[in-house]
Protein backbone atom coordinates (compact mmCIF):
# COMPACT_ATOMS: atom_id res chain seq x y z
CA UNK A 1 105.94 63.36 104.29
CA UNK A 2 103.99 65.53 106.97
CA UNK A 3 103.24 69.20 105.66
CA UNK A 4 105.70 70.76 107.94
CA UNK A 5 108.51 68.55 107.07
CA UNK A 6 107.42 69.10 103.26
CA UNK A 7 107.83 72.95 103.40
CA UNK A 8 111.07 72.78 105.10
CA UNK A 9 112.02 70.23 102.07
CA UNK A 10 110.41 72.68 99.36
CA UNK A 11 112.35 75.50 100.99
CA UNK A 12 115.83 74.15 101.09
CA UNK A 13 115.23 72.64 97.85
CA UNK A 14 114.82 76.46 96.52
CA UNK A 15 117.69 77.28 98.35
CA UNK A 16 119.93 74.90 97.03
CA UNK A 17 118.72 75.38 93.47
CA UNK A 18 119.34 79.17 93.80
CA UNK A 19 123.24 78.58 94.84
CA UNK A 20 123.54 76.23 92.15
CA UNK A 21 122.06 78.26 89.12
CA UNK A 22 124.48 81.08 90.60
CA UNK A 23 127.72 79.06 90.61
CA UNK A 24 126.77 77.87 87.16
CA UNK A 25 126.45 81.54 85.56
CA UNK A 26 128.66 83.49 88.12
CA UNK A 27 131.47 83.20 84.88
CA UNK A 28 129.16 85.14 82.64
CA UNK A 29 130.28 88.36 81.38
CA UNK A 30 127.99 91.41 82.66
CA UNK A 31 127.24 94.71 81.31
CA UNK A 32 129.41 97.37 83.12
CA UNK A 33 126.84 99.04 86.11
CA UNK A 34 126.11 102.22 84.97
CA UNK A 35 126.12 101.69 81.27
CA UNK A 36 122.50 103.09 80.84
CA UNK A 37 120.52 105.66 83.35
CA UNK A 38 117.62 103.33 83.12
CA UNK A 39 119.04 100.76 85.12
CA UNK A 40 119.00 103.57 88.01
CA UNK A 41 122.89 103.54 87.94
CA UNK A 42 125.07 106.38 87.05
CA UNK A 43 128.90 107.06 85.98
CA UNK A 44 130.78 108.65 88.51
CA UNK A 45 130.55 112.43 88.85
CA UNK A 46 132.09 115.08 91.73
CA UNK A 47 129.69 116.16 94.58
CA UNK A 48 128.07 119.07 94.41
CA UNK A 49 127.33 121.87 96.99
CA UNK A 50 123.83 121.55 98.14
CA UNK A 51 122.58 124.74 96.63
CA UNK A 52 124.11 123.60 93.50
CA UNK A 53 121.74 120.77 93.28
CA UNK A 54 118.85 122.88 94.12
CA UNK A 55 119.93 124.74 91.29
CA UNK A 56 119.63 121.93 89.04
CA UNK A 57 115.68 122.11 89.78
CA UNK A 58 115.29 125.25 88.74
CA UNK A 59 114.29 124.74 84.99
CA UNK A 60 111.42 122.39 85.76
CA UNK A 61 109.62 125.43 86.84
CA UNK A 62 109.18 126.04 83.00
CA UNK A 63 107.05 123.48 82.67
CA UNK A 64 104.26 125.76 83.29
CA UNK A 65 104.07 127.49 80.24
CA UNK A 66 103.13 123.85 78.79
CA UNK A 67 100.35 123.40 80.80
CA UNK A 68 97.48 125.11 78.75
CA UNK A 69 96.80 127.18 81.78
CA UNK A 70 100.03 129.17 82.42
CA UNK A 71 98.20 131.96 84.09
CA UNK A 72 96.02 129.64 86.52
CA UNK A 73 97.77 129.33 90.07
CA UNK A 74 95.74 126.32 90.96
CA UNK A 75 97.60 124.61 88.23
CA UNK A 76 101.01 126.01 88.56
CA UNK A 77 100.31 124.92 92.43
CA UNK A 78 99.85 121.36 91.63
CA UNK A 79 102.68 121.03 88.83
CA UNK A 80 104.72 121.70 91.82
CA UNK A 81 103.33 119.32 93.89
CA UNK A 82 103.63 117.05 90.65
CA UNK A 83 107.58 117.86 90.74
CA UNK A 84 107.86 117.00 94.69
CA UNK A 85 106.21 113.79 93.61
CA UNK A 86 108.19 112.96 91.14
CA UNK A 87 111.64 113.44 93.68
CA UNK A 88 110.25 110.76 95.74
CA UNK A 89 109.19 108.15 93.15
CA UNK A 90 112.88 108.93 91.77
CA UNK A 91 114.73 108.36 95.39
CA UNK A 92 113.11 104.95 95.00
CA UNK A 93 114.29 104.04 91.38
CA UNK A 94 117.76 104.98 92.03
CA UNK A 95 118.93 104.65 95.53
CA UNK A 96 116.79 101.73 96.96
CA UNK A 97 117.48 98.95 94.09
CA UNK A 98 120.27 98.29 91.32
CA UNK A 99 120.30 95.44 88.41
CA UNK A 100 122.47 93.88 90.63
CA UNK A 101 120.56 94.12 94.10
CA UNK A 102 117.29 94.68 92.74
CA UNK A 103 114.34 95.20 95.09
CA UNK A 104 110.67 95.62 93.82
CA UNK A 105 109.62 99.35 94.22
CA UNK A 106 106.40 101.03 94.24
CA UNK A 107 105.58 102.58 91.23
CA UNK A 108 102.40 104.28 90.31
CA UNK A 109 99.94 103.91 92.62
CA UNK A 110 97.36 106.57 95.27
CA UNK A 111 100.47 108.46 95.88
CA UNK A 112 102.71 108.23 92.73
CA UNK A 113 99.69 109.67 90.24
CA UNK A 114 101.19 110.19 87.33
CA UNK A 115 98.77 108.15 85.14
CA UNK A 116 98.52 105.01 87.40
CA UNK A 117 95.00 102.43 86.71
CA UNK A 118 92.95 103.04 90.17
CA UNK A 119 92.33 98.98 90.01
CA UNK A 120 96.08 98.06 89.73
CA UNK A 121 99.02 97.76 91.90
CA UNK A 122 101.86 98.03 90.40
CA UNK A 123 106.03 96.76 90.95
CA UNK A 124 108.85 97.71 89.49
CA UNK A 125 112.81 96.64 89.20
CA UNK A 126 115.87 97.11 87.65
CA UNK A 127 117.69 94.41 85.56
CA UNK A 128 120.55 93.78 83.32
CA UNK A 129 119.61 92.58 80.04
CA UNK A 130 122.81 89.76 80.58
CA UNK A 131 121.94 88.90 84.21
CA UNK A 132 119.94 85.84 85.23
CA UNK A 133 117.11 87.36 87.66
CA UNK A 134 114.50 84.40 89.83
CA UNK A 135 111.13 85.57 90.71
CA UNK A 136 109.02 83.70 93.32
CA UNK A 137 106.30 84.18 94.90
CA UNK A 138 102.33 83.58 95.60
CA UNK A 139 99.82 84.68 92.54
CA UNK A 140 97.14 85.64 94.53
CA UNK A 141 93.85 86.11 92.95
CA UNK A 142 93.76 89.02 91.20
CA UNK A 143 91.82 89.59 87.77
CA UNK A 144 95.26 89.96 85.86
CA UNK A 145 98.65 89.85 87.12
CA UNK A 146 101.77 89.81 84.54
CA UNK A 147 105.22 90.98 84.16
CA UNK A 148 106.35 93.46 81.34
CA UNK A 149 109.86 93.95 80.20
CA UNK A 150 111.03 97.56 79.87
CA UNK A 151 113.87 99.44 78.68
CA UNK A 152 113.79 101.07 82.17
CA UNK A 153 111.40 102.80 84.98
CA UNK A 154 108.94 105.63 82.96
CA UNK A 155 110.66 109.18 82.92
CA UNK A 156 114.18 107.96 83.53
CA UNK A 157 114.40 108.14 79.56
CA UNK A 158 111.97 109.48 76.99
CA UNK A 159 109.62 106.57 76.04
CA UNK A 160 110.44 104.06 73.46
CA UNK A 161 108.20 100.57 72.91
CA UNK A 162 108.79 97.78 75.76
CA UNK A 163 109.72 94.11 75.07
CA UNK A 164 107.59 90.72 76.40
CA UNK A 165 104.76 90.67 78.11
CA UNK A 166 103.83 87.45 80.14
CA UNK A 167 101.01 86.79 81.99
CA UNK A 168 101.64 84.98 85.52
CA UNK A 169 98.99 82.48 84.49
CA UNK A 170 100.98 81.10 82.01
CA UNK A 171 103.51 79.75 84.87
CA UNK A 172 103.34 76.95 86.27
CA UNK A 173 101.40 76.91 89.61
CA UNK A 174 101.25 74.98 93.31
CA UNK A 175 98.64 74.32 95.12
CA UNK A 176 99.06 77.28 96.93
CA UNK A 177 99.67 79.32 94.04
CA UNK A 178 103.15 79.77 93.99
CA UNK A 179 105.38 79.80 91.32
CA UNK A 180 109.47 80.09 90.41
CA UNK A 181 110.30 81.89 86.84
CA UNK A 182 113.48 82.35 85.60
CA UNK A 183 114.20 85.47 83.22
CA UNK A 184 117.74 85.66 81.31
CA UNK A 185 118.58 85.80 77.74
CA UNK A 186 119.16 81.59 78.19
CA UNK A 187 117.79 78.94 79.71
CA UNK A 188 120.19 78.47 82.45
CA UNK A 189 121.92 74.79 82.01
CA UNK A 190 119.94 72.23 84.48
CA UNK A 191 117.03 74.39 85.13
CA UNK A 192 113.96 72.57 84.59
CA UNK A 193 111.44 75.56 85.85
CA UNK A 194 109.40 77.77 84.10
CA UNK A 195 111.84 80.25 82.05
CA UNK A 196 111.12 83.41 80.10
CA UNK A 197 113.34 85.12 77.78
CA UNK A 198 114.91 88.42 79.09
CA UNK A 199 115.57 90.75 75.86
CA UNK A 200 119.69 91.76 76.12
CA UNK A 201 118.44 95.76 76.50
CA UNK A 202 115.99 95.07 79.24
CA UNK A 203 116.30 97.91 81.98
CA UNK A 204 113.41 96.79 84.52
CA UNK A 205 110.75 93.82 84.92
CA UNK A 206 107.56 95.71 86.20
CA UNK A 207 104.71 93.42 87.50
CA UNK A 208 101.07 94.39 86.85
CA UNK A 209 97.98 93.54 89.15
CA UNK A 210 94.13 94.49 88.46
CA UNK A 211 91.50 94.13 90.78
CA UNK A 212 88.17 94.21 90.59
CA UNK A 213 87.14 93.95 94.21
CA UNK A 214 89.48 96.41 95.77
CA UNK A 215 90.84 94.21 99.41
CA UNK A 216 89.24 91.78 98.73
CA UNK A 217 90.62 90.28 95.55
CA UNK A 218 94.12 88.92 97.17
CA UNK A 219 97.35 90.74 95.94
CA UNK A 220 100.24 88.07 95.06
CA UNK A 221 103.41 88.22 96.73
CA UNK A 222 106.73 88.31 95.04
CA UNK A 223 110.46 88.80 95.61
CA UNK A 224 112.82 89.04 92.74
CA UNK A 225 117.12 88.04 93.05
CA UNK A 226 119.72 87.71 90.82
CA UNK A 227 121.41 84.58 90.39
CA UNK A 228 124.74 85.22 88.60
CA UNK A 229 126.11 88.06 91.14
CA UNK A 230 126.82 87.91 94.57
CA UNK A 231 124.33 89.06 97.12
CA UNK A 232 126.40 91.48 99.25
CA UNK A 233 125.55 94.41 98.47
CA UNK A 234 128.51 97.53 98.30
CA UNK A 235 128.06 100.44 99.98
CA UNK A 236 127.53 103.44 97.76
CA UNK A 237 130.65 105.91 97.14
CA UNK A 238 130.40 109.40 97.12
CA UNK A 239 131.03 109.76 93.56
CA UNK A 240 128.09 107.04 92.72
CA UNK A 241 126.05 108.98 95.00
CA UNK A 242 126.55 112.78 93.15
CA UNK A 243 126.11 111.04 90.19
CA UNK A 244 122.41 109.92 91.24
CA UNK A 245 121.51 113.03 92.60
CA UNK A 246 122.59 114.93 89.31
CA UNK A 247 120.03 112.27 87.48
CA UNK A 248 117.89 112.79 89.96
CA UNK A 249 117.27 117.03 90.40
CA UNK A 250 118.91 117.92 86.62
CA UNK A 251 116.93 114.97 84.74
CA UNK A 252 114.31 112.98 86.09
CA UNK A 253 112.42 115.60 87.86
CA UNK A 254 111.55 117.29 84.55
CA UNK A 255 111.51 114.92 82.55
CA UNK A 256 108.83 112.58 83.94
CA UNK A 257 106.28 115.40 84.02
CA UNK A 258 107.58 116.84 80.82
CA UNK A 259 106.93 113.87 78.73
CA UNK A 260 103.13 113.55 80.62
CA UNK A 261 102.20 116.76 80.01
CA UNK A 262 103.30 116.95 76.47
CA UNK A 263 101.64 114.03 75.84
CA UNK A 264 98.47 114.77 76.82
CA UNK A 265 99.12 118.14 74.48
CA UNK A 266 100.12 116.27 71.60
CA UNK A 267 96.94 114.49 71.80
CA UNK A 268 94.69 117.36 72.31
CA UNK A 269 96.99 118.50 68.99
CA UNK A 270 96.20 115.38 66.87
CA UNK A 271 92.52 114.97 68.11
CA UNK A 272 91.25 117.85 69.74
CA UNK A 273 88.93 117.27 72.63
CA UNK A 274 85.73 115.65 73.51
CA UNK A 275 87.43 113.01 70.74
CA UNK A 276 87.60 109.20 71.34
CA UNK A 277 90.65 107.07 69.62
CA UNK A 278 91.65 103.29 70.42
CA UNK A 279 95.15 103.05 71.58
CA UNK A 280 98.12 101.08 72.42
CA UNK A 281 100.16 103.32 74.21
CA UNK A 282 103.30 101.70 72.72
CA UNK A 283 104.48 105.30 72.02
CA UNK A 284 104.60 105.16 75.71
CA UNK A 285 106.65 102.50 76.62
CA UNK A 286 103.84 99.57 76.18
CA UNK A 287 104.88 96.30 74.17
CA UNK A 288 103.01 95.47 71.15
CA UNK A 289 102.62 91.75 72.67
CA UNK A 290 100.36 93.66 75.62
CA UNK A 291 97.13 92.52 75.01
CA UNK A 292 95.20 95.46 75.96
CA UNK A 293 93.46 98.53 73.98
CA UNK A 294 92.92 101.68 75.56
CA UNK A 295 89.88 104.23 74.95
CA UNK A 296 90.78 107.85 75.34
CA UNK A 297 90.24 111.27 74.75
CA UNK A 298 90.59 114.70 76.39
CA UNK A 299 87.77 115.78 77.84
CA UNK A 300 86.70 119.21 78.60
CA UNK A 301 83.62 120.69 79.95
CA UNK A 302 82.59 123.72 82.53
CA UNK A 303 80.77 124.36 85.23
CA UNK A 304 76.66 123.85 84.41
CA UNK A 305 77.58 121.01 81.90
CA UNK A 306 78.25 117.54 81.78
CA UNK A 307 79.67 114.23 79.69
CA UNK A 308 77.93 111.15 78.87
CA UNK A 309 80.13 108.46 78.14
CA UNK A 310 78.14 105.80 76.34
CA UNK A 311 79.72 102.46 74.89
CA UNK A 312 78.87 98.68 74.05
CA UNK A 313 80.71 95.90 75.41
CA UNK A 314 83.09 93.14 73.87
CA UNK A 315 81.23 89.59 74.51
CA UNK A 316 84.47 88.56 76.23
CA UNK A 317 86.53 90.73 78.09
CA UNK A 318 88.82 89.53 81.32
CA UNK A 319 89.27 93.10 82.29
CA UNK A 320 87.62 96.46 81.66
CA UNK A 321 87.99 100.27 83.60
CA UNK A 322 87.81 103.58 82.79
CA UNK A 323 89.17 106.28 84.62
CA UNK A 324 90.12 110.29 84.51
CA UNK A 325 93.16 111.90 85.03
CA UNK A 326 93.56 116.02 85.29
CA UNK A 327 95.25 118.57 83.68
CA UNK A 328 98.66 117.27 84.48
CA UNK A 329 98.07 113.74 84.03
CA UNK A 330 97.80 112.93 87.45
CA UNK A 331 95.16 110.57 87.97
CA UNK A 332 92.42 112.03 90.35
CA UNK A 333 91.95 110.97 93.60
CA UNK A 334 90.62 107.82 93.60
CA UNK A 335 90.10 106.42 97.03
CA UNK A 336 87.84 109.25 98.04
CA UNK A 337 86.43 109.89 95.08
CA UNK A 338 84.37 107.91 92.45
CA UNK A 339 86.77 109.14 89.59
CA UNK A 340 86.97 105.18 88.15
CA UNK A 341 84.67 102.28 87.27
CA UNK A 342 85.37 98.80 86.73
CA UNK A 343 83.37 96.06 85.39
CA UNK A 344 82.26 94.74 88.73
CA UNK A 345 81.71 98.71 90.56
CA UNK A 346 79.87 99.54 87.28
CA UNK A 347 76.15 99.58 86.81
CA UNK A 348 75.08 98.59 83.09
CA UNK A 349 71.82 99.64 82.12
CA UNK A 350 68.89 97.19 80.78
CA UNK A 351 70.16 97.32 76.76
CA UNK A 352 73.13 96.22 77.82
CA UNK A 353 75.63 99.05 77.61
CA UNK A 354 77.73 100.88 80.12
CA UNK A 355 77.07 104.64 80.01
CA UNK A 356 78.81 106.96 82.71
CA UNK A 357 77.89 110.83 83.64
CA UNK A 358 81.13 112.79 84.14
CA UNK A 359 80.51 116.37 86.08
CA UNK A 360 81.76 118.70 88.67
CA UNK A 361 78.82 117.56 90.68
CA UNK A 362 76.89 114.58 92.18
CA UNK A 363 74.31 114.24 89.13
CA UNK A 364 72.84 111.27 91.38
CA UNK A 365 73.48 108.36 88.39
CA UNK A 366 75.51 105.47 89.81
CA UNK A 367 77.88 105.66 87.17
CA UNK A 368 78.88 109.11 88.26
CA UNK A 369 82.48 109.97 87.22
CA UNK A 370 83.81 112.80 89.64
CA UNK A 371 86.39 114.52 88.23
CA UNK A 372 87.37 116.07 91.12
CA UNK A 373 87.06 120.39 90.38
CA UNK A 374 88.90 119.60 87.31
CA UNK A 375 87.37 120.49 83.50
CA UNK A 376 89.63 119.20 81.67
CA UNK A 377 91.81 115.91 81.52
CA UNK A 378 92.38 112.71 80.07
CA UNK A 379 90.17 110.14 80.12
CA UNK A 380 91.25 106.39 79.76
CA UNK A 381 89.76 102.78 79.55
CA UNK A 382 91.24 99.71 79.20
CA UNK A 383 89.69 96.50 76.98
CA UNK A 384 92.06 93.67 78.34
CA UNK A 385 92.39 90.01 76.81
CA UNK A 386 88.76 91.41 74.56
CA UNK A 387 87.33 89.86 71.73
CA UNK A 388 86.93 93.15 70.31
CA UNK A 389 87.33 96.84 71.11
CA UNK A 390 84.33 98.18 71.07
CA UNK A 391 84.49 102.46 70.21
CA UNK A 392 82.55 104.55 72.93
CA UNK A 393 80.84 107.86 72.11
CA UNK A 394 81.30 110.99 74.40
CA UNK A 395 78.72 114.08 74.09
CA UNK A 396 78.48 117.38 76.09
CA UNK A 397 75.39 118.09 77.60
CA UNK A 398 73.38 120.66 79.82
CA UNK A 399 73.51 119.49 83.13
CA UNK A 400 70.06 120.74 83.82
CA UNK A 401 68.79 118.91 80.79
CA UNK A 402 71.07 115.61 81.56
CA UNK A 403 67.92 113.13 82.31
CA UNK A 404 66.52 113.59 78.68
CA UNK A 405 70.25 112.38 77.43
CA UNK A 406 70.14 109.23 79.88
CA UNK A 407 67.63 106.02 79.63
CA UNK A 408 64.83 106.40 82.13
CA UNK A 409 66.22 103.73 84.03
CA UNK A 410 69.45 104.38 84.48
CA UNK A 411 70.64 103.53 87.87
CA UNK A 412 70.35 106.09 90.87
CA UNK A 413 71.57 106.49 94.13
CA UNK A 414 70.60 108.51 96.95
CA UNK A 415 73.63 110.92 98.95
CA UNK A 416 73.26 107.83 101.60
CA UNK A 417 74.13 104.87 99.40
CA UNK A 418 76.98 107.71 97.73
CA UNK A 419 78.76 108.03 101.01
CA UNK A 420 78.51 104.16 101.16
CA UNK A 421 79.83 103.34 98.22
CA UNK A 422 82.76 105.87 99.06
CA UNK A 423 83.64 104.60 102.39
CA UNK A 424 84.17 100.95 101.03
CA UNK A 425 86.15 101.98 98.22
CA UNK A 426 88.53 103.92 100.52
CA UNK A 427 88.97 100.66 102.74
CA UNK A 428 89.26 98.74 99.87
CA UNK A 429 92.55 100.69 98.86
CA UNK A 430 94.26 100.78 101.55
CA UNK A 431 94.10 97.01 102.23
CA UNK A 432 96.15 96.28 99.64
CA UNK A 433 99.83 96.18 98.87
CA UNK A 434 100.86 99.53 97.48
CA UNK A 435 104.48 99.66 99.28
């Protein structure tokens, strides 16, 4: 069969197959829309005068006093610009996509900074726990690319453990890298496919891609439907609509940056700072099947000073990064700014290990880690599908004295091969698929 002829086959095919696996659940019974504010659905509630929803913003300004630096404007500035964020990442979650018309929607990423990994890309949608959801698409080439299973998007509830994690190359691949998965709670009757299990309180499938070579490294393509509802989609009453925007402006707004930023003070609580721990992060939201450890601590140094990260590294490892995040959580700018390293932008020095210099200013090391006019943060690292998880060492030093702390041949770079290395990151980002 010629190739054209093929695809047209292969397409139909998948057309016919989708109809089918719909008229074969359509009689299932589904969980009432609305049943759980993760799923981005709401019960019914009256509308509101505007200024009454303003209103409902209001308390998030407390947030301030959480901060650690309640009398610094800088900060109180960008917790509001934190808050403005978090309205627009929240219009997305529950306006643009429901369980039963779900959509994949951008979720952290260069604009949405609340903790995001500078190497990944990452997708998000809403499901039913009792629907029957397909997801097709092209796996690209990425480092990692996998879907988690959630209770619903981060901040729309306070964070309890995920379910299954699956990585896409466990699916079953064409030539051209494209794959068909089925997620419910059963194998739909007559479906042959690849098929993973969809836990009965799932409230979103988020997909997961790192890259190491930042537009270069191709991004996979995906589009997610659901199989046992019809695709028309209603058009949103006024009562559905009030009830969203109360979610929105009286819940999610504070709660996403509430749960960050007392976070990152419950671990400057439990460790102080300066402190490395290994982590899961399933207090967050990860699944214990997520086969990833993350390095962390709070930093915190001033002006004059500097950090030397120093660690060994597992003998296998399919993914490693570290990155650092501010005050607020926000992960600092990262297409402008060196404030990440991965295993291929990294320079390891001749014993073998990966040490990084994080200061205020250029110290001229390769593995400079700018934290952007911020002294304080978290930073994180990820050991993904490792052999071991290997615990680094952070120290404060004089800046002036930093050289004496450092191997003498540590990798340098002049201000030219700086800017370079800048400008190609920065194009690197924004070729690939954030929106």
């Amino acid at each position: 069969m010629p190739d054209d002829e093929a695809n047209d086959h292969d397409l139909s095919r998948r057309g016919l197959l989708g109809s089918a696996l719909c008229i074969s659940v359509a009689g299932r019974p589904a969980r009432a829309w609305g049943a759980t504010m993760n799923s981005g659905a709401a019960t019914a509630a009256a509308l509101r005068n505007w200024s009454a929803y303003v209103d409902l913003l209001k308390p998030a300004g407390r947030l301030n006093d959480l901060t650690g630096f309640p009398q610094d404007d800088q900060i109180r500035a960008e917790l509001y610009r934190q808050l403005v964020m978090n309205i627009a990442q929240s219009y997305i979650w529950y306006f643009q996509s429901t369980p039963e018309h779900p959509d994949w929607m951008p979720f952290e990423n260069s604009i949405f900074l609340l903790q995001p990994n500078p190497d990944a890309i990452y997708h998000i949608a809403p499901v039913s726990g009792d629907g029957v959801y397909r997801i097709s698409g092209y796996r690209g080439t990425n480092k990692v690319m996998g879907f988690a299973v959630g209770r619903g998007m981060f901040g729309t509830q306070d964070p309890r453990p995920g379910f299954n994690n699956y990585d896409a190359d466990g699916l079953t691949l064409g030539k051209d890298g494209y794959f068909e998965v089925i997620f419910s709670t059963e194998r739909p009757k007559d479906w042959t496919g690849d098929w993973r299990y969809l836990d009965p309180q799932a409230g979103d499938i988020m997909i997961r891609q790192f890259a190491y070579d930042w537009g270069v490294d191709v991004d996979a393509r995906f589009a997610i439907e659901r199989l046992d509802k019809p695709p028309l989609k209603p058009r949103l009453t006024q009562e559905e609509i009030a009830a969203r925007l109360d979610a929105i402006l009286g819940g999610f707004v504070e709660r996403f940056s509430r749960i960050c930023i007392g976070y990152q003070n419950k671990v400057i609580q439990d460790l102080g700072l300066n402190v490395m721990e290994l982590s899961g992060f399933e207090d967050l939201g990860n699944s214990g099947e997520w086969p990833q450890k993350y390095f962390r601590c709070i930093y915190d140094y001033q002006p004059g000073e500097a950090l030397v990260l120093e660690t060994e590294l597992p003998e296998t490892c399919k993914y490693w990064n570290v990155q650092l995040n501010d005050e607020l959580w926000n992960q600092i700018e990262f297409g402008y700014r060196q404030s990440s390293l991965n295993a291929m932008q990294a320079r390891l020095d001749s014993d073998g290990k990966f040490r990084a210099v994080i200061a205020l200013e250029d110290p001229g090391v390769a593995n400079w880690l700018d934290s952007g006019g911020h002294g304080r943060g978290m930073l994180v690292g990820r050991w993904h599908g490792a052999d071991s998880y290997p615990m680094p060492t952070i120290r404060k030093v004089p800046l002036s004295e930093l050289a004496s702390h450092l191997p003498g041949d540590t990798p340098r770079v002049t201000p030219a091969e700086r800017e370079a290395t800048l400008r190609k990151r920065n194009l690197g980002l924004q070729m690939r698929r954030r929106w």
